[in-house]
N, C-alpha and C. Protein backbone atom coordinates (compact mmCIF):
# COMPACT_ATOMS: atom_id res chain seq x y z
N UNK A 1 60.21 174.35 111.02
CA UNK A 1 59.66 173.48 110.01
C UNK A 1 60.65 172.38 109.65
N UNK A 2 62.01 172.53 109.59
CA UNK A 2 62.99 172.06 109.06
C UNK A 2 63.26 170.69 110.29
N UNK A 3 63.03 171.52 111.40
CA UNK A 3 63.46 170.24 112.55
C UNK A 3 61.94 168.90 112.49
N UNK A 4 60.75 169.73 112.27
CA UNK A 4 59.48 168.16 111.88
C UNK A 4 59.95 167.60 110.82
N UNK A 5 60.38 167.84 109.88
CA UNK A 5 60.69 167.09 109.14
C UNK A 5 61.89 166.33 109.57
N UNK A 6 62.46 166.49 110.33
CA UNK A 6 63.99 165.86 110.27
C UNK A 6 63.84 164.40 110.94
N UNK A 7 62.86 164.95 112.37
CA UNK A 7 62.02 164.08 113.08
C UNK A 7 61.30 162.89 112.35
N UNK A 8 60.53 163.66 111.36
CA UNK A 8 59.40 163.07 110.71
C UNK A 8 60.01 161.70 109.88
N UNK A 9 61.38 161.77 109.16
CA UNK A 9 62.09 161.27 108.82
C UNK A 9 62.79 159.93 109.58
N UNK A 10 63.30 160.47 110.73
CA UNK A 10 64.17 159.62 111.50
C UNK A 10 63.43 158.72 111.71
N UNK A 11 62.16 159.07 112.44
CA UNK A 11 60.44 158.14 113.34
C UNK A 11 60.88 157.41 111.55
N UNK A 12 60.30 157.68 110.31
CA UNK A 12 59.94 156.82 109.71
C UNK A 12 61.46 155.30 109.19
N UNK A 13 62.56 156.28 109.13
CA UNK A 13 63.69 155.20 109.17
C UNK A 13 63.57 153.96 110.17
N UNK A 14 63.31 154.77 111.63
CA UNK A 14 63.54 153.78 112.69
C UNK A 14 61.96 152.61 112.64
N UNK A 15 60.80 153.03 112.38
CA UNK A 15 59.65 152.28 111.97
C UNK A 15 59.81 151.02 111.15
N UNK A 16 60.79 151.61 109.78
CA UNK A 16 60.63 151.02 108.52
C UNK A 16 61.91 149.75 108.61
N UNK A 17 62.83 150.26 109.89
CA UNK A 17 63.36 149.19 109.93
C UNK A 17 63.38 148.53 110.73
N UNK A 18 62.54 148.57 111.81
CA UNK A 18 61.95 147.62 113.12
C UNK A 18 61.45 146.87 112.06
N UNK A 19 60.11 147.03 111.38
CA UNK A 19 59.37 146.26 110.53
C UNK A 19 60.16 145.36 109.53
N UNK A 20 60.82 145.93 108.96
CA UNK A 20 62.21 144.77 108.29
C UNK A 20 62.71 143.76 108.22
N UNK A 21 62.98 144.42 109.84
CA UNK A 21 63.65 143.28 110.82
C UNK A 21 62.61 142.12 111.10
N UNK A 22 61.65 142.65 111.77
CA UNK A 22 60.56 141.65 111.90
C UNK A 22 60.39 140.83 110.75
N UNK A 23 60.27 141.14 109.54
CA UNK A 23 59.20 140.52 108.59
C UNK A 23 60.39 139.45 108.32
N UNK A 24 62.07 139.71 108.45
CA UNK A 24 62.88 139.19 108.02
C UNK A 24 62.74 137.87 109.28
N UNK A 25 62.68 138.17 110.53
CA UNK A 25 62.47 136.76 111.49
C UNK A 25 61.33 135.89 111.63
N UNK A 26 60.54 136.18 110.37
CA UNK A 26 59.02 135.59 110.84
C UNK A 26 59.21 135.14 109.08
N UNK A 27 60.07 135.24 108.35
CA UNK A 27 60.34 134.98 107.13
C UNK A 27 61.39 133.36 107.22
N UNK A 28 62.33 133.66 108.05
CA UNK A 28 62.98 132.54 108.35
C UNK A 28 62.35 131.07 108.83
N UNK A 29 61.91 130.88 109.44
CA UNK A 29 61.27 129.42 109.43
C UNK A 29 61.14 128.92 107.94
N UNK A 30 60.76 129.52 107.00
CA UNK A 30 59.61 129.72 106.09
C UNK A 30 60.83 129.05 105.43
N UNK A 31 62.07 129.52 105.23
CA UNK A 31 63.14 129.56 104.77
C UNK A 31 63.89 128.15 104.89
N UNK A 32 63.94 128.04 106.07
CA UNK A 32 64.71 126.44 106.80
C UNK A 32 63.50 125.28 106.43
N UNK A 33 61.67 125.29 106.20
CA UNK A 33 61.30 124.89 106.06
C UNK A 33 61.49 124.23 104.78
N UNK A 34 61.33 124.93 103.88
CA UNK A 34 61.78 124.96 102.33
C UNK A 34 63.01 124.06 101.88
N UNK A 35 63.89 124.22 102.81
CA UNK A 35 65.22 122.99 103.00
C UNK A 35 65.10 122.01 103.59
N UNK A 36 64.10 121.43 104.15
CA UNK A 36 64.10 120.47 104.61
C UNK A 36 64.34 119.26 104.16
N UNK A 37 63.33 119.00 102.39
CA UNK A 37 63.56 117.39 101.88
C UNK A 37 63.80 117.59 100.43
N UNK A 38 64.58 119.20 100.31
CA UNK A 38 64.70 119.61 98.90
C UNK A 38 65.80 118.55 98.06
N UNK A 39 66.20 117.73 98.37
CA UNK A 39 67.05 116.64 97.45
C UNK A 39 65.94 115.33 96.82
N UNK A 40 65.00 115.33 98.02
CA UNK A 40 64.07 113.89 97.60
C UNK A 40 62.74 115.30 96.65
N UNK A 41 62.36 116.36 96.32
CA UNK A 41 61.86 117.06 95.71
C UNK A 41 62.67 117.36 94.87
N UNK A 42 63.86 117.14 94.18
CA UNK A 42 64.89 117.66 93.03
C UNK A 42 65.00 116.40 92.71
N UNK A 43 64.46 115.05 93.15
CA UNK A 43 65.06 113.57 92.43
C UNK A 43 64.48 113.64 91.33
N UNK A 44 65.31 113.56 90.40
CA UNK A 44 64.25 113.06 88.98
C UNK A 44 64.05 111.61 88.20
N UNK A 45 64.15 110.60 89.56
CA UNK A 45 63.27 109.39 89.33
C UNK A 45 62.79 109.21 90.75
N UNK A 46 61.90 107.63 89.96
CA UNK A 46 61.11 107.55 91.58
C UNK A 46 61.81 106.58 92.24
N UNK A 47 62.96 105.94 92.03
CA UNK A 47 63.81 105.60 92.98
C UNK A 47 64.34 106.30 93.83
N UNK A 48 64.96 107.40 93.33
CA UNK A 48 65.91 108.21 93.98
C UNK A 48 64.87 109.07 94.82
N UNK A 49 63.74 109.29 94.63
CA UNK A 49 63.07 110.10 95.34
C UNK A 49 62.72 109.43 96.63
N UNK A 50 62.64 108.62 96.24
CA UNK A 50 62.01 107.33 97.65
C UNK A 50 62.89 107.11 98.83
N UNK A 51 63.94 107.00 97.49
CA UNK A 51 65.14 106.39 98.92
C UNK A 51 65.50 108.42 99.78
N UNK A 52 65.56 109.10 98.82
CA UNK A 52 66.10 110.29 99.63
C UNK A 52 64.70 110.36 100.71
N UNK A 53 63.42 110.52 100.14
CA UNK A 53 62.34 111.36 101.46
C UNK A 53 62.31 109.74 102.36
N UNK A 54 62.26 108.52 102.08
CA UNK A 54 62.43 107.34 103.32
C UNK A 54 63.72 106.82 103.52
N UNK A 55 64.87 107.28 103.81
CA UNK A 55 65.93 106.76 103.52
C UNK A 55 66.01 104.91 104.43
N UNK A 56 66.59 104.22 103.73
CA UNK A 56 66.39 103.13 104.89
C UNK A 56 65.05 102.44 105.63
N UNK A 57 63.57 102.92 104.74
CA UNK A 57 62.49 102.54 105.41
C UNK A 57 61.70 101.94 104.20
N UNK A 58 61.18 100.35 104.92
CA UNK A 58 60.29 99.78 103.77
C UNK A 58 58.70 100.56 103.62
N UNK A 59 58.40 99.95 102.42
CA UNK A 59 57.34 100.47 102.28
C UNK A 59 55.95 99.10 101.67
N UNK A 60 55.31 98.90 102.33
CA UNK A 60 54.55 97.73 102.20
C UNK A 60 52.74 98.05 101.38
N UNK A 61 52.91 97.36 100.70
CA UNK A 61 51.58 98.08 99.69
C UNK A 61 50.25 97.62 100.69
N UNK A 62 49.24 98.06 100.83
CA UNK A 62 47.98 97.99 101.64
C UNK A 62 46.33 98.22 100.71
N UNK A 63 45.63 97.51 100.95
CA UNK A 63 44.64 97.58 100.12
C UNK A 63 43.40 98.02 100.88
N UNK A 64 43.97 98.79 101.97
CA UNK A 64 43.11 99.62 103.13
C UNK A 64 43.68 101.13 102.63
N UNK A 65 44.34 101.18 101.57
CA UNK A 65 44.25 102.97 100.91
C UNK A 65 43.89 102.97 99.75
N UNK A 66 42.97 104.36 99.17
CA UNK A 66 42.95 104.24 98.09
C UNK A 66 42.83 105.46 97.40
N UNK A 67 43.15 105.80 95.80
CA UNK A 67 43.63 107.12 95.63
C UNK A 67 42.12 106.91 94.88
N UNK A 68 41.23 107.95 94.40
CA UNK A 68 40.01 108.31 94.04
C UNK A 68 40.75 109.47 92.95
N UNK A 69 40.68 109.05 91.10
CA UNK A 69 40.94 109.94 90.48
C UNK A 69 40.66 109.07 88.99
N UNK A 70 40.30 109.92 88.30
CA UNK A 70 39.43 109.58 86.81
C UNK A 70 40.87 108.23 86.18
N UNK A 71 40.09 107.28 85.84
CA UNK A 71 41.09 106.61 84.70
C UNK A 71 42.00 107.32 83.60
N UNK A 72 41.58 108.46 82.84
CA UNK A 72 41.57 109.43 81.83
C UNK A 72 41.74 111.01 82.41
N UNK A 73 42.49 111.39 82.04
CA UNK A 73 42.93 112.39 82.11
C UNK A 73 42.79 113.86 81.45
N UNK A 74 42.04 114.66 80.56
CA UNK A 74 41.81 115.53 79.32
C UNK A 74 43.66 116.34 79.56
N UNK A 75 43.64 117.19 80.88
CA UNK A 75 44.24 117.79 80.43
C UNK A 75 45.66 117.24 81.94
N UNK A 76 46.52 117.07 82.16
CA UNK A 76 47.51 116.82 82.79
C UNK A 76 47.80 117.67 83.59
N UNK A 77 47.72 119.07 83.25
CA UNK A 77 47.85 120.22 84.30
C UNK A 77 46.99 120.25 85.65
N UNK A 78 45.72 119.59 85.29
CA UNK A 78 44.77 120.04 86.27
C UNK A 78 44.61 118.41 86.57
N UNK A 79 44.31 117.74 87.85
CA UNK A 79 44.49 116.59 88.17
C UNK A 79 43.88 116.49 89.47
N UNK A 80 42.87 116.53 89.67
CA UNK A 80 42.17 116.11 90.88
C UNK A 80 42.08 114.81 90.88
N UNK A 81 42.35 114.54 92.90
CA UNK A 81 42.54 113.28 93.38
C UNK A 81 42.53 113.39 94.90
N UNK A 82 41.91 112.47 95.03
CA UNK A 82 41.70 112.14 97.00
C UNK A 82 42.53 111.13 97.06
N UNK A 83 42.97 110.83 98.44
CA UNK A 83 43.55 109.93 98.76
C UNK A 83 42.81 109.52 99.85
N UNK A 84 42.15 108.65 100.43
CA UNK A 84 41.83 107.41 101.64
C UNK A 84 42.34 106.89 102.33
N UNK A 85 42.52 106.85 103.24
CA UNK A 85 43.16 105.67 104.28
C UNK A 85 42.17 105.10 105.08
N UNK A 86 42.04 103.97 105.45
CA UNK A 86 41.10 102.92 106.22
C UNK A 86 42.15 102.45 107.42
N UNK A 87 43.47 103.08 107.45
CA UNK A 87 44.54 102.91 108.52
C UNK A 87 44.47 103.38 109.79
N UNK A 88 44.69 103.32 111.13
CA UNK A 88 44.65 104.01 111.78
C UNK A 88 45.81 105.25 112.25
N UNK A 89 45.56 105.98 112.98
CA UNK A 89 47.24 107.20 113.05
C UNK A 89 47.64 106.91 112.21
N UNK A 90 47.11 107.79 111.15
CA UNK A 90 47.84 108.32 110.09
C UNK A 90 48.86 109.46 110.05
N UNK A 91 49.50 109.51 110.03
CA UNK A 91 50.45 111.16 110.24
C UNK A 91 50.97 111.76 108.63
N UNK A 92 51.11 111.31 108.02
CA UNK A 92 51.21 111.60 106.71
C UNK A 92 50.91 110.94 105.72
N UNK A 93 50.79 111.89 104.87
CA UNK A 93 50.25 111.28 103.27
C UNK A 93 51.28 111.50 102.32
N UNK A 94 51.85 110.94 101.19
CA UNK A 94 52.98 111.73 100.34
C UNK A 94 52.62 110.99 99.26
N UNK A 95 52.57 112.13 97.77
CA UNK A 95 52.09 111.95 96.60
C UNK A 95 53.45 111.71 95.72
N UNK A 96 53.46 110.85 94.81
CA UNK A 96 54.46 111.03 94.19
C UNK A 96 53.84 110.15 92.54
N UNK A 97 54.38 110.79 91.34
CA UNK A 97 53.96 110.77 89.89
C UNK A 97 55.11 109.55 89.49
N UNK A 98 54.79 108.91 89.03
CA UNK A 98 56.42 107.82 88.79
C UNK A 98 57.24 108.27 87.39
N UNK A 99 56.21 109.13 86.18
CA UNK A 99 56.73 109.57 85.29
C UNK A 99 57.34 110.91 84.88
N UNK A 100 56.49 112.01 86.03
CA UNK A 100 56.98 113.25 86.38
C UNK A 100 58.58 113.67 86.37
N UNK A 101 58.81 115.01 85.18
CA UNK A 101 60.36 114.89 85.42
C UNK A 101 60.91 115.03 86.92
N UNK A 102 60.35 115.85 87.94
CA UNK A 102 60.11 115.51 89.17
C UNK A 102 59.26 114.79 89.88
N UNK A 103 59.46 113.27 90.32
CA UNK A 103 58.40 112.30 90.55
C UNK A 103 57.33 113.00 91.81
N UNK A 104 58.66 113.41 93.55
CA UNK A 104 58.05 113.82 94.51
C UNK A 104 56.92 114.83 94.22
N UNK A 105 55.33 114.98 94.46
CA UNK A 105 54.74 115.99 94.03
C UNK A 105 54.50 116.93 95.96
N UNK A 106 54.24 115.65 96.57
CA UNK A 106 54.04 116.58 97.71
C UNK A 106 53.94 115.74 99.10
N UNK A 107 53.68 116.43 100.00
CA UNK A 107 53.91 115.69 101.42
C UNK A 107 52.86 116.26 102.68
N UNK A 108 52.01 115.81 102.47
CA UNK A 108 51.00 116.38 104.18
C UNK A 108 51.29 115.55 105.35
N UNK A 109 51.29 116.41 106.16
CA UNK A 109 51.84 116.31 107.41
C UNK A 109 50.11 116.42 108.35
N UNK A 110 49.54 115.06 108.97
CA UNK A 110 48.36 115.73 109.33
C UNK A 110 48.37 115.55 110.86
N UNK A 111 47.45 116.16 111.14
CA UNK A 111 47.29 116.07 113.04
C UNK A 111 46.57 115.40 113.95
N UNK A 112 47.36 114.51 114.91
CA UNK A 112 46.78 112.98 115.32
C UNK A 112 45.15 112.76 114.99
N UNK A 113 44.64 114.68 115.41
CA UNK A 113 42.56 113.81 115.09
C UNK A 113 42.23 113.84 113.89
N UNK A 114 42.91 113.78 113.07
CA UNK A 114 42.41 113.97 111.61
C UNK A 114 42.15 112.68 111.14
N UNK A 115 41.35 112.72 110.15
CA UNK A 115 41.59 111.37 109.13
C UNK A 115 42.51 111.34 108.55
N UNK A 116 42.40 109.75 107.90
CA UNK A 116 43.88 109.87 106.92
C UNK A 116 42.76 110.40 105.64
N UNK A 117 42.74 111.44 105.08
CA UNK A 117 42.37 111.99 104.14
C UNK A 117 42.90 113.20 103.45
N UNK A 118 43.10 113.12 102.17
CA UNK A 118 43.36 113.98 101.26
C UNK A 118 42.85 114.70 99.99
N UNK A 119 42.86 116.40 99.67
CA UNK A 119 42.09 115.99 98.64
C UNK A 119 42.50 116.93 98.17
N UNK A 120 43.31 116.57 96.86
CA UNK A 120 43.93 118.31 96.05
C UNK A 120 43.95 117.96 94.51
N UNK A 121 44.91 118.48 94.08
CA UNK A 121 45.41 118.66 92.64
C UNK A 121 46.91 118.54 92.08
N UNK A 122 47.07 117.85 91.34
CA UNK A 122 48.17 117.74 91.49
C UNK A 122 48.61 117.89 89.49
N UNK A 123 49.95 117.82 89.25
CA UNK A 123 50.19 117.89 87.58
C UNK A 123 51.16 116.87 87.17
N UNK A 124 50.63 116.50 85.95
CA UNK A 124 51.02 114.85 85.36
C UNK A 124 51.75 115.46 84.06
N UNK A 125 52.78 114.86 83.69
CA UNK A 125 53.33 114.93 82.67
C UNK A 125 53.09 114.22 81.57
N UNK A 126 52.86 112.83 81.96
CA UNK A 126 52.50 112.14 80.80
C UNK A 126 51.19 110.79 81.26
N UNK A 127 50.87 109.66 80.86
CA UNK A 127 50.48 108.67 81.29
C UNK A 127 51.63 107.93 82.55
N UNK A 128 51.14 107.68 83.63
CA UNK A 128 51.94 107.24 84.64
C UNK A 128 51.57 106.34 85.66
N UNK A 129 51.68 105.93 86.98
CA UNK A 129 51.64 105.91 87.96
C UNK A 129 51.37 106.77 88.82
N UNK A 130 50.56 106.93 89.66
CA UNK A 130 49.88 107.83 91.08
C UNK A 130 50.38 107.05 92.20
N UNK A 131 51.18 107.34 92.87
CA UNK A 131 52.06 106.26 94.11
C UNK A 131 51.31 107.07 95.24
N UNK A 132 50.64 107.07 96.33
CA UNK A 132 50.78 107.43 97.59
C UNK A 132 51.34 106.44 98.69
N UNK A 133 52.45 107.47 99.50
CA UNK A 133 52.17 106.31 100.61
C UNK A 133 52.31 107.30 101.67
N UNK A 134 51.61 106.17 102.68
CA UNK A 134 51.00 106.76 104.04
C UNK A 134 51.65 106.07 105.16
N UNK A 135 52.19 106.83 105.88
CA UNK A 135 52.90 106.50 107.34
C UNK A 135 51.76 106.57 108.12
N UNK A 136 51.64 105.13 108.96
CA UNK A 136 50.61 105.37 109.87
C UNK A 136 51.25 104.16 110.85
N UNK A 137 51.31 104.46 112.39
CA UNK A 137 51.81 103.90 113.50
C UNK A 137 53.29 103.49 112.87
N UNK A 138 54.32 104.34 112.72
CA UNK A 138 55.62 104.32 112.69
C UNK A 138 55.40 103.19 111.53
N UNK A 139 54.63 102.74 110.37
CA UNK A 139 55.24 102.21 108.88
C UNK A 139 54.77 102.60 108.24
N UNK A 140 55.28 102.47 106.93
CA UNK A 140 54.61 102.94 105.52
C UNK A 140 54.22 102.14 105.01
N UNK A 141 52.67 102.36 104.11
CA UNK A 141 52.43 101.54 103.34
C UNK A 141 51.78 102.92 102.00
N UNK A 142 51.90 101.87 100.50
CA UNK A 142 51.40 102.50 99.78
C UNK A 142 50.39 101.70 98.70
N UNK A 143 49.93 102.06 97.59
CA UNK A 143 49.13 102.05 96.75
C UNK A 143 49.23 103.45 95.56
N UNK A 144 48.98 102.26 94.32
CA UNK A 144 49.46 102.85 92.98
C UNK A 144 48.29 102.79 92.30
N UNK A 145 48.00 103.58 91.12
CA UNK A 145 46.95 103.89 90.31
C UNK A 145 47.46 104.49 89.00
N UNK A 146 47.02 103.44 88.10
CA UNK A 146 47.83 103.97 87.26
C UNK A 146 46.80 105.29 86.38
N UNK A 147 47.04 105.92 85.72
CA UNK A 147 46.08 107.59 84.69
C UNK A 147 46.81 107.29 83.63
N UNK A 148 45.61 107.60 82.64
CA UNK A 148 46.28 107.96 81.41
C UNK A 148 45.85 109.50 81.10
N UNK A 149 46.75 110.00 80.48
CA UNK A 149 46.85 111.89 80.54
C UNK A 149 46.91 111.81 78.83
N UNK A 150 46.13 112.79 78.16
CA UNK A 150 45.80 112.89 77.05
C UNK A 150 46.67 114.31 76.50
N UNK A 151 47.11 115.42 77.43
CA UNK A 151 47.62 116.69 77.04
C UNK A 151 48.58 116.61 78.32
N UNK A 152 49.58 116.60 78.48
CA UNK A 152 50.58 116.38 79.64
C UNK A 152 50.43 117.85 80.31
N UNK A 153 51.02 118.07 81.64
CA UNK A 153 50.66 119.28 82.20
C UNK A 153 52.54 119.58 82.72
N UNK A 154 53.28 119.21 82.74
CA UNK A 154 54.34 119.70 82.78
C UNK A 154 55.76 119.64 81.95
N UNK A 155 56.09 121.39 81.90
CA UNK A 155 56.85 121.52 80.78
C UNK A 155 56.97 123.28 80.80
């Protein structure tokens, strides 16, 4: 009796730490991903955010994008908004708040057949600026919108 169990034991050590191991190498990407543009996501203006996620790259305003989101705001936390592009190869979209104590809000990365389209949620701190800009055929261009937010959503 004494030796199944001993067995029973070892099988589950050696199981529990194959699996470990695994979850720990399929965890890593996840990890290095997360570091990638964490200085232009820690800027807390929208200068500094700009220059860290484009370092060295202009950005030219276009009236072929456009962000789709209420003038008015009720509550700041909750913030639905599309973004448009009428550009062609689009490869990314990147949101950024100009008043947000963190301006960068986010960054899609999309795949050559896609549209340039976006459509999420995002959180406003106060009345601001809505900046997107969109890399499409190696330049950026963006477009601003300004919200007014009645109950701020971050804090």
């Amino acid at each position: 009796m004494n030796k199944f169990r001993r067995q029973f034991v070892n099988r589950s050590v050696l199981i529990l730490g194959i699996l470990g191991s695994g979850l720990i190498q399929l965890l890593a990407p996840l990890k290095a991903f997360g570091r990638d543009r964490s200085p232009a996501f820690a800027a807390d203006n929208l200068d500094a955010a700009l220059s860290e996620f484009f370092p060295g790259e202009t950005i030219k305003t276009s009236d072929k994008l456009t962000i789709d989101v209420n003038d008015v705001i009720e509550n700041g936390a909750v913030v639905p908004l599309a973004i448009k592009s009428g550009l062609p190869n689009v490869h990314s979209i990147t949101i950024l708040v100009e008043k947000n104590p963190n301006p960068l809000i986010a960054n899609f990365k999309l795949h050559p057949v896609c549209q340039g389209f976006i459509e999420t949620r995002i959180k406003m701190g106060e009345s601001s600026d809505i900046i997107a800009v969109v890399r499409a055929d190696d330049q950026l261009y963006s477009v601003r919108k300004f919200v007014e937010v009645i109950a701020g959503g971050c804090g």
